[in-house]
Protein backbone atom coordinates (compact mmCIF):
# COMPACT_ATOMS: atom_id res chain seq x y z
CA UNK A 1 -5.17 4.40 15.25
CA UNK A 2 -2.53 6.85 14.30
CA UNK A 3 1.77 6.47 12.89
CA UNK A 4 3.84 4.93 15.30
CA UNK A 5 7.63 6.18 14.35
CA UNK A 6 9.73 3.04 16.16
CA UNK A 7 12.98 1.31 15.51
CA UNK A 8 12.22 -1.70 12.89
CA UNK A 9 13.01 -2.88 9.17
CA UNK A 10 9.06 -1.98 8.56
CA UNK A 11 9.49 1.38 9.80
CA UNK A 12 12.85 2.08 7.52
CA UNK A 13 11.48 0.52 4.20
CA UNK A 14 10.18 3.44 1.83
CA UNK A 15 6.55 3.62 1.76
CA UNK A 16 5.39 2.46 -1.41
CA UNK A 17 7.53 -1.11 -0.47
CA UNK A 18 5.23 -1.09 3.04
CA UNK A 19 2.31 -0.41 1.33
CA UNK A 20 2.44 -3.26 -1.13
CA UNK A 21 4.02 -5.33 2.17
CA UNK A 22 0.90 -4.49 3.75
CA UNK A 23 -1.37 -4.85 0.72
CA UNK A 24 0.15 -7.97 -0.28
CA UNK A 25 -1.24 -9.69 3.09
CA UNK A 26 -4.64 -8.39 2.98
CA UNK A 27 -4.47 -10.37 -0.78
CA UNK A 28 -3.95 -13.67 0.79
CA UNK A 29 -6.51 -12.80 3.16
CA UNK A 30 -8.89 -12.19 0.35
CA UNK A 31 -7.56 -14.60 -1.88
CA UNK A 32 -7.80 -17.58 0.60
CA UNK A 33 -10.38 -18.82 2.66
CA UNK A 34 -8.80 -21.98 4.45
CA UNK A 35 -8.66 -21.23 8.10
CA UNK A 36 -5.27 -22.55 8.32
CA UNK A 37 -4.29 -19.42 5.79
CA UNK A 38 -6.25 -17.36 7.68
CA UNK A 39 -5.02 -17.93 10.71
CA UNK A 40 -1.15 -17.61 9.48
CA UNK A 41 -1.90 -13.95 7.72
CA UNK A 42 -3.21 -13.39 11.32
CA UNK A 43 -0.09 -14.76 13.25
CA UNK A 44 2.11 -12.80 10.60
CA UNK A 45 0.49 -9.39 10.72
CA UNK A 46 1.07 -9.97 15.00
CA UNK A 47 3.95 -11.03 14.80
CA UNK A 48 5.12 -7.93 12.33
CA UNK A 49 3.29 -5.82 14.61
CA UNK A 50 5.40 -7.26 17.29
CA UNK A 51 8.89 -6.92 15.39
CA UNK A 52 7.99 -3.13 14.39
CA UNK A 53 7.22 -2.12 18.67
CA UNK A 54 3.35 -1.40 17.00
CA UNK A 55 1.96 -4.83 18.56
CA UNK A 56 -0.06 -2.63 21.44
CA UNK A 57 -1.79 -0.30 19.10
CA UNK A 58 -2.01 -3.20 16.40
CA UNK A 59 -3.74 -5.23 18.92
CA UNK A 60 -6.04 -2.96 20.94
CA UNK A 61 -7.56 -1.61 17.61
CA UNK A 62 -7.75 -5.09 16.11
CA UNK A 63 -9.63 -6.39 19.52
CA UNK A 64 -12.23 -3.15 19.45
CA UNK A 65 -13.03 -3.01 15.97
CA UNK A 66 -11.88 -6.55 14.01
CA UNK A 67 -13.36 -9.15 16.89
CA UNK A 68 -16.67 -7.36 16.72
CA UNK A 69 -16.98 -7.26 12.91
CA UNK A 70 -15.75 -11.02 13.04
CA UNK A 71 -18.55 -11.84 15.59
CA UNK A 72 -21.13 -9.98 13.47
CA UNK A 73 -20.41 -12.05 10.87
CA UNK A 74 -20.35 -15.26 12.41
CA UNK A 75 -24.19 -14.30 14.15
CA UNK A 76 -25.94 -12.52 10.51
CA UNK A 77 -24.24 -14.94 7.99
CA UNK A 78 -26.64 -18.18 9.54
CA UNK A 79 -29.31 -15.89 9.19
CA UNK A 80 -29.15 -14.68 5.88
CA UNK A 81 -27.81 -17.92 3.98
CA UNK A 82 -30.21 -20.07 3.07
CA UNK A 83 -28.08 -22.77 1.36
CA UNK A 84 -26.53 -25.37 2.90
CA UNK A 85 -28.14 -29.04 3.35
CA UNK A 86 -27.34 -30.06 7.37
CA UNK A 87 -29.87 -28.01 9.28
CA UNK A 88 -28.72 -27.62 12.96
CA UNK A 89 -31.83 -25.25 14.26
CA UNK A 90 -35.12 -24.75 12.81
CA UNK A 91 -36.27 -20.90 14.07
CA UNK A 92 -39.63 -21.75 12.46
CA UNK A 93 -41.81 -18.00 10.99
CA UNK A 94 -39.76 -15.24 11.11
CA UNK A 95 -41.54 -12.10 10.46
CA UNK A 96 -40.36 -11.11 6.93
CA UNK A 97 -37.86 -13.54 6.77
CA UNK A 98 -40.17 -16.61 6.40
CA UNK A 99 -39.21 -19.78 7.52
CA UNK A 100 -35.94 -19.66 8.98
CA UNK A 101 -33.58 -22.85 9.26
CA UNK A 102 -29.85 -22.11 10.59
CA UNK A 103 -27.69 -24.72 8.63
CA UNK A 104 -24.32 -25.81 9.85
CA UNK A 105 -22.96 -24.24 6.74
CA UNK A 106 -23.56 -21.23 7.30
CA UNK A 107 -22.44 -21.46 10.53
CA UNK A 108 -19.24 -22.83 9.14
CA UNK A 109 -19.06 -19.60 6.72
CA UNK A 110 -19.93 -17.21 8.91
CA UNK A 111 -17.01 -18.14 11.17
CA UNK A 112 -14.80 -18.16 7.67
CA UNK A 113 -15.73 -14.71 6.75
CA UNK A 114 -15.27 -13.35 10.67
CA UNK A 115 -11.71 -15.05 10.60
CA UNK A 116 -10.82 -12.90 7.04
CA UNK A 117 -12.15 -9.75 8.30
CA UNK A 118 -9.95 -9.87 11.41
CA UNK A 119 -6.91 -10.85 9.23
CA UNK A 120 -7.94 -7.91 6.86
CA UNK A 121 -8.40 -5.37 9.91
CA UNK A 122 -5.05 -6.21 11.68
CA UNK A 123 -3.12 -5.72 8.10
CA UNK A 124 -4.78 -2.66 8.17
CA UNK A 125 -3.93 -1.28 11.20
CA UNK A 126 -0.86 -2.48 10.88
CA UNK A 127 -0.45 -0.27 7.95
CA UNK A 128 -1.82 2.52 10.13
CA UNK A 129 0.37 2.07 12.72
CA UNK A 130 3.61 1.28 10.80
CA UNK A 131 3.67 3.57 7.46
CA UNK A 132 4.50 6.86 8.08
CA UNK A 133 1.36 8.95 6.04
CA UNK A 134 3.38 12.41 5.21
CA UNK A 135 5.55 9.86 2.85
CA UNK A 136 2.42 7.73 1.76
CA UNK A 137 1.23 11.58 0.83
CA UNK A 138 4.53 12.13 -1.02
CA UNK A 139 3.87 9.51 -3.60
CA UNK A 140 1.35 11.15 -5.08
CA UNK A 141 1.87 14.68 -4.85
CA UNK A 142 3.45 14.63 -8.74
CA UNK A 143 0.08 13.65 -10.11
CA UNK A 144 -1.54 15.95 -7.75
CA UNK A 145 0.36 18.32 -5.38
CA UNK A 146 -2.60 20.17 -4.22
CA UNK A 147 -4.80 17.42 -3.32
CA UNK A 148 -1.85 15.72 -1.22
CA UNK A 149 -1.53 19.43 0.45
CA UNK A 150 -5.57 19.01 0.99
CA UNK A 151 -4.94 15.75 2.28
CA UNK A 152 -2.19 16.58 4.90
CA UNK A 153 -4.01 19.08 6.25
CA UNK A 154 -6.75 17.19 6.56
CA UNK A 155 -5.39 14.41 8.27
CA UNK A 156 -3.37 17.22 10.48
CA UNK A 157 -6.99 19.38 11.52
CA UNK A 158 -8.98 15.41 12.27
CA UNK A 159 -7.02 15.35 15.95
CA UNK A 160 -6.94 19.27 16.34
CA UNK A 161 -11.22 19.25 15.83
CA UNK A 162 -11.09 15.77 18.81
CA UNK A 163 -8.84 17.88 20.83
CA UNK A 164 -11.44 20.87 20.16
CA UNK A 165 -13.87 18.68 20.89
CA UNK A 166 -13.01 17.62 24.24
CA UNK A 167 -12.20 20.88 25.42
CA UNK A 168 -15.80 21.80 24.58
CA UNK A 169 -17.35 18.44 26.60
CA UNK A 170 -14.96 19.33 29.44
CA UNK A 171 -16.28 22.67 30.00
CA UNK A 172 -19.66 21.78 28.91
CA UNK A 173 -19.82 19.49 32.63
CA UNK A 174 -18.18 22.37 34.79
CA UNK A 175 -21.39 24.34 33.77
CA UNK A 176 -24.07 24.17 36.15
CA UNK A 177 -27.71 23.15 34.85
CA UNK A 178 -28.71 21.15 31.92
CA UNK A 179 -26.34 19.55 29.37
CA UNK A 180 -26.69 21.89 25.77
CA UNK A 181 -27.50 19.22 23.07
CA UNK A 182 -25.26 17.67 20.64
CA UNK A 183 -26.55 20.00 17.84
CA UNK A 184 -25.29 23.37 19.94
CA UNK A 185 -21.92 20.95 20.51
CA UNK A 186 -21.67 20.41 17.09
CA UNK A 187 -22.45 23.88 16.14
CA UNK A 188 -19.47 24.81 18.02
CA UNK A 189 -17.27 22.64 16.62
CA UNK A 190 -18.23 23.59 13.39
CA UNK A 191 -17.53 26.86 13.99
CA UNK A 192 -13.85 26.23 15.27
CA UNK A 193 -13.34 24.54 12.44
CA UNK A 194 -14.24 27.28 9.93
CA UNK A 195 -12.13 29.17 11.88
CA UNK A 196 -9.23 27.36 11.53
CA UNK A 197 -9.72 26.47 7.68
CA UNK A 198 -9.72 30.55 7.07
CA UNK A 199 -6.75 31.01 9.18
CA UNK A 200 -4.40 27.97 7.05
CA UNK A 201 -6.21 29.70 4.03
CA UNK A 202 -4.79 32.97 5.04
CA UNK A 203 -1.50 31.34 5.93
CA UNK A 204 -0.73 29.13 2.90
CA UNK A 205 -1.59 32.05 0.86
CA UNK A 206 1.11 34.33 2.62
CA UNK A 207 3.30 31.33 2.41
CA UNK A 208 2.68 31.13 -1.68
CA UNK A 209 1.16 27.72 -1.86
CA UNK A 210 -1.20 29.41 -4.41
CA UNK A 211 1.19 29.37 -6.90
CA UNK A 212 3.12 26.41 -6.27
CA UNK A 213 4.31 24.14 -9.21
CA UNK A 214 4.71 20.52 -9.51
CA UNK A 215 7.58 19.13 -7.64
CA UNK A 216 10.30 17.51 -8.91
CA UNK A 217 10.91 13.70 -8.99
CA UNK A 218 13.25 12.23 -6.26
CA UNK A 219 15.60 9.71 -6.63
CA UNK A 220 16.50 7.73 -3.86
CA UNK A 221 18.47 4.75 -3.81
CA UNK A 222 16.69 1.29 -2.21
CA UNK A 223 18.08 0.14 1.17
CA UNK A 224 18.27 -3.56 1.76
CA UNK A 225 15.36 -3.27 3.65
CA UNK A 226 13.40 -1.54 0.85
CA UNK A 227 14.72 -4.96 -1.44
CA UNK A 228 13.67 -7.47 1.56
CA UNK A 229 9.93 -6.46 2.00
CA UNK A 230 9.89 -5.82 -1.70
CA UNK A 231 10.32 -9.88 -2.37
CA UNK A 232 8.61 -10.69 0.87
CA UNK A 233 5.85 -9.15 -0.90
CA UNK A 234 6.13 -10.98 -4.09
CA UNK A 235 6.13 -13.97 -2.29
CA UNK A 236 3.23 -13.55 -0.23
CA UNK A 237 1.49 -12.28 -3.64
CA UNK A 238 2.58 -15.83 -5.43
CA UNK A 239 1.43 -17.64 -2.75
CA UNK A 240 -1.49 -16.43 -2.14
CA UNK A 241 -2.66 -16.15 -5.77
CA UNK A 242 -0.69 -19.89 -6.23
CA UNK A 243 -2.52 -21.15 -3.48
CA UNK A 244 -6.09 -20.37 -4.82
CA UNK A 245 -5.60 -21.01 -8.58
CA UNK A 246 -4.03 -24.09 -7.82
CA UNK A 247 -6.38 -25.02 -5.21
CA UNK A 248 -4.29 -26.63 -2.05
CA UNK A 249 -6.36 -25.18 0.08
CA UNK A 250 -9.69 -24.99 -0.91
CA UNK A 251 -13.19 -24.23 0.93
CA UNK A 252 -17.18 -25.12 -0.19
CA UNK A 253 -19.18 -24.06 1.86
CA UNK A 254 -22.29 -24.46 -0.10
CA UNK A 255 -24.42 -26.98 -0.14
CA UNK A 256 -21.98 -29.13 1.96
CA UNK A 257 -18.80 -27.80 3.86
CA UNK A 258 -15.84 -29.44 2.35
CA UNK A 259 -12.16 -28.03 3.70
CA UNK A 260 -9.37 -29.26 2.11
CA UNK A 261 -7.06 -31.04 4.87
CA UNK A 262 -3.23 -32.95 4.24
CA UNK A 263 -0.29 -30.73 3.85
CA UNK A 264 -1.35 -27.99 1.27
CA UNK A 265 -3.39 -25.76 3.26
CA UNK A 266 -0.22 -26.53 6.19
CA UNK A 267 2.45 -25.79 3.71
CA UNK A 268 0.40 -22.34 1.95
CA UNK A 269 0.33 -21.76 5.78
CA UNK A 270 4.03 -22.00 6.72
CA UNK A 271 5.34 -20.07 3.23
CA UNK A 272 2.88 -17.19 4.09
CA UNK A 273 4.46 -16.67 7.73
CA UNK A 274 7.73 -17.25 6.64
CA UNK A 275 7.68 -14.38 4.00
CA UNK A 276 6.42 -12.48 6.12
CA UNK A 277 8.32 -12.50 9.26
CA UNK A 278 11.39 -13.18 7.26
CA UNK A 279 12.08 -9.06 6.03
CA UNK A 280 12.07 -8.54 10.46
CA UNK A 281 15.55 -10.57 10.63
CA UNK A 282 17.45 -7.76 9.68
CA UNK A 283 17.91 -5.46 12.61
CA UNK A 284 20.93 -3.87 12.00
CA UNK A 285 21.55 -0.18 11.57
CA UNK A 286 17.82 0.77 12.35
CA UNK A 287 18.13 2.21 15.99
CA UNK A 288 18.12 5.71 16.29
């Protein structure tokens, strides 16, 4: 999952603003357990994805890595919770895990925890996709310029040592006889890679990084796209945090699954996706 640089409101906000966009909807995810919620931060991180031209990378890495986390939790958390009163399967001696007895409520759990994980991995990978990194970087190179250097060339070397990498496996199969092992392929790529570090060393030394000073501040007014996700933010943050203090849309899973139903956890729902989709109306005088 790597920046996407596209046409879209998301795209033009600062950084810090998409940051606490994108932060702000893994809160309701965390803050919330009602599918219904759930569900909505899941339509509105696709549906952002969508608006911001990042809905194919959004997608394919939620599919390969959220789905499988959300499945793994739906399989361990039955066998691992031993609360829950309505008993749906009785596995009988375990091994270590003694009598085993899969309840419907941790069935009913296990699929509420799989359902928050995918809404927390699409945010994320939204915020991969969407928020360009070299500005994320630029927040915080007052408080420490070196380490954000550090950073960006770390970030920068990760796909150079893949590409490296791949070279390596490439002509590793045009050689006749047996495969070398991973350790030898790893040696290699080690190597490279110390390599390279001297050579930026070198480099950034000519360049005078070495005695660079702290940067100075920059001032830069807000866009109206900077002020929309800013408030679609605070909304999502109030109603999320409403939501769960006030308790329309409560879960209990333990000892008895009780979901709160009626128009609370419908309503929580609708003002979620609504802030969130809302910033994405404004389309004009982002194409470039």
């Amino acid at each position: 999952m790597t920046y996407q640089r596209r046409a879209s409101p998301l795209h033009a906000a600062r950084a810090s603003v998409a940051c606490a966009w994108c932060a702000a909807l893994v809160a309701c995810a965390l803050a919330n357990a009602h599918p219904v919620v759930l569900v909505a931060v899941v339509a509105a991180t696709v549906g952002a994805a969508a608006a911001a031209g990042v809905a194919r990378e959004v997608g394919r890495f939620t599919l390969l890595v959220g789905l499988p986390l959300a499945v793994l939790f739906v399989v361990i958390n039955p066998l691992v919770a031993r609360e829950g009163f309505t008993v749906v399967l009785r596995l009988g001696g375990v091994g270590p895990l003694g009598e085993l007895d899969i309840t419907r409520e941790a069935l009913v759990y296990g699929a509420v925890l799989g359902l928050r994980a995918l809404a927390v991995i699409a945010a994320c990978s939204l915020y991969a996709a969407a928020v360009d990194p070299d500005q994320v970087l630029r927040l915080f190179r007052r408080a420490g310029f070196r380490s954000a250097l550090t950073a960006t060339l770390a970030t920068r070397m990760v796909g150079v040592l893949a590409a490296d990498g791949r070279r390596l496996a490439d002509g590793q199969r045009c050689r006749p006889g047996p495969k070398a092992s991973r350790l030898a392929l790893v040696r290699a790529v080690a190597s490279g890679a110390l390599d390279r570090a001297t050579d930026v060393a070198a480099t950034l030394e000519v360049r005078g990084y070495g005695g660079a000073r702290r940067p100075p501040s920059e001032r830069r007014p807000w866009s109206r796209h900077d002020v929309a996700f800013a408030l679609s933010a605070l909304v999502l943050l109030v109603a999320g945090a409403g939501g769960a203090i006030a308790g329309v849309a409560n879960v209990d899973a333990y000892p008895l699954t009780r979901i709160d139903g009626g128009a609370g956890p419908l309503v929580l729902g609708a003002v979620v996706l609504a802030a969130a989709l809302a910033p994405f109306a404004d389309r004009h005088g982002i194409a470039r």
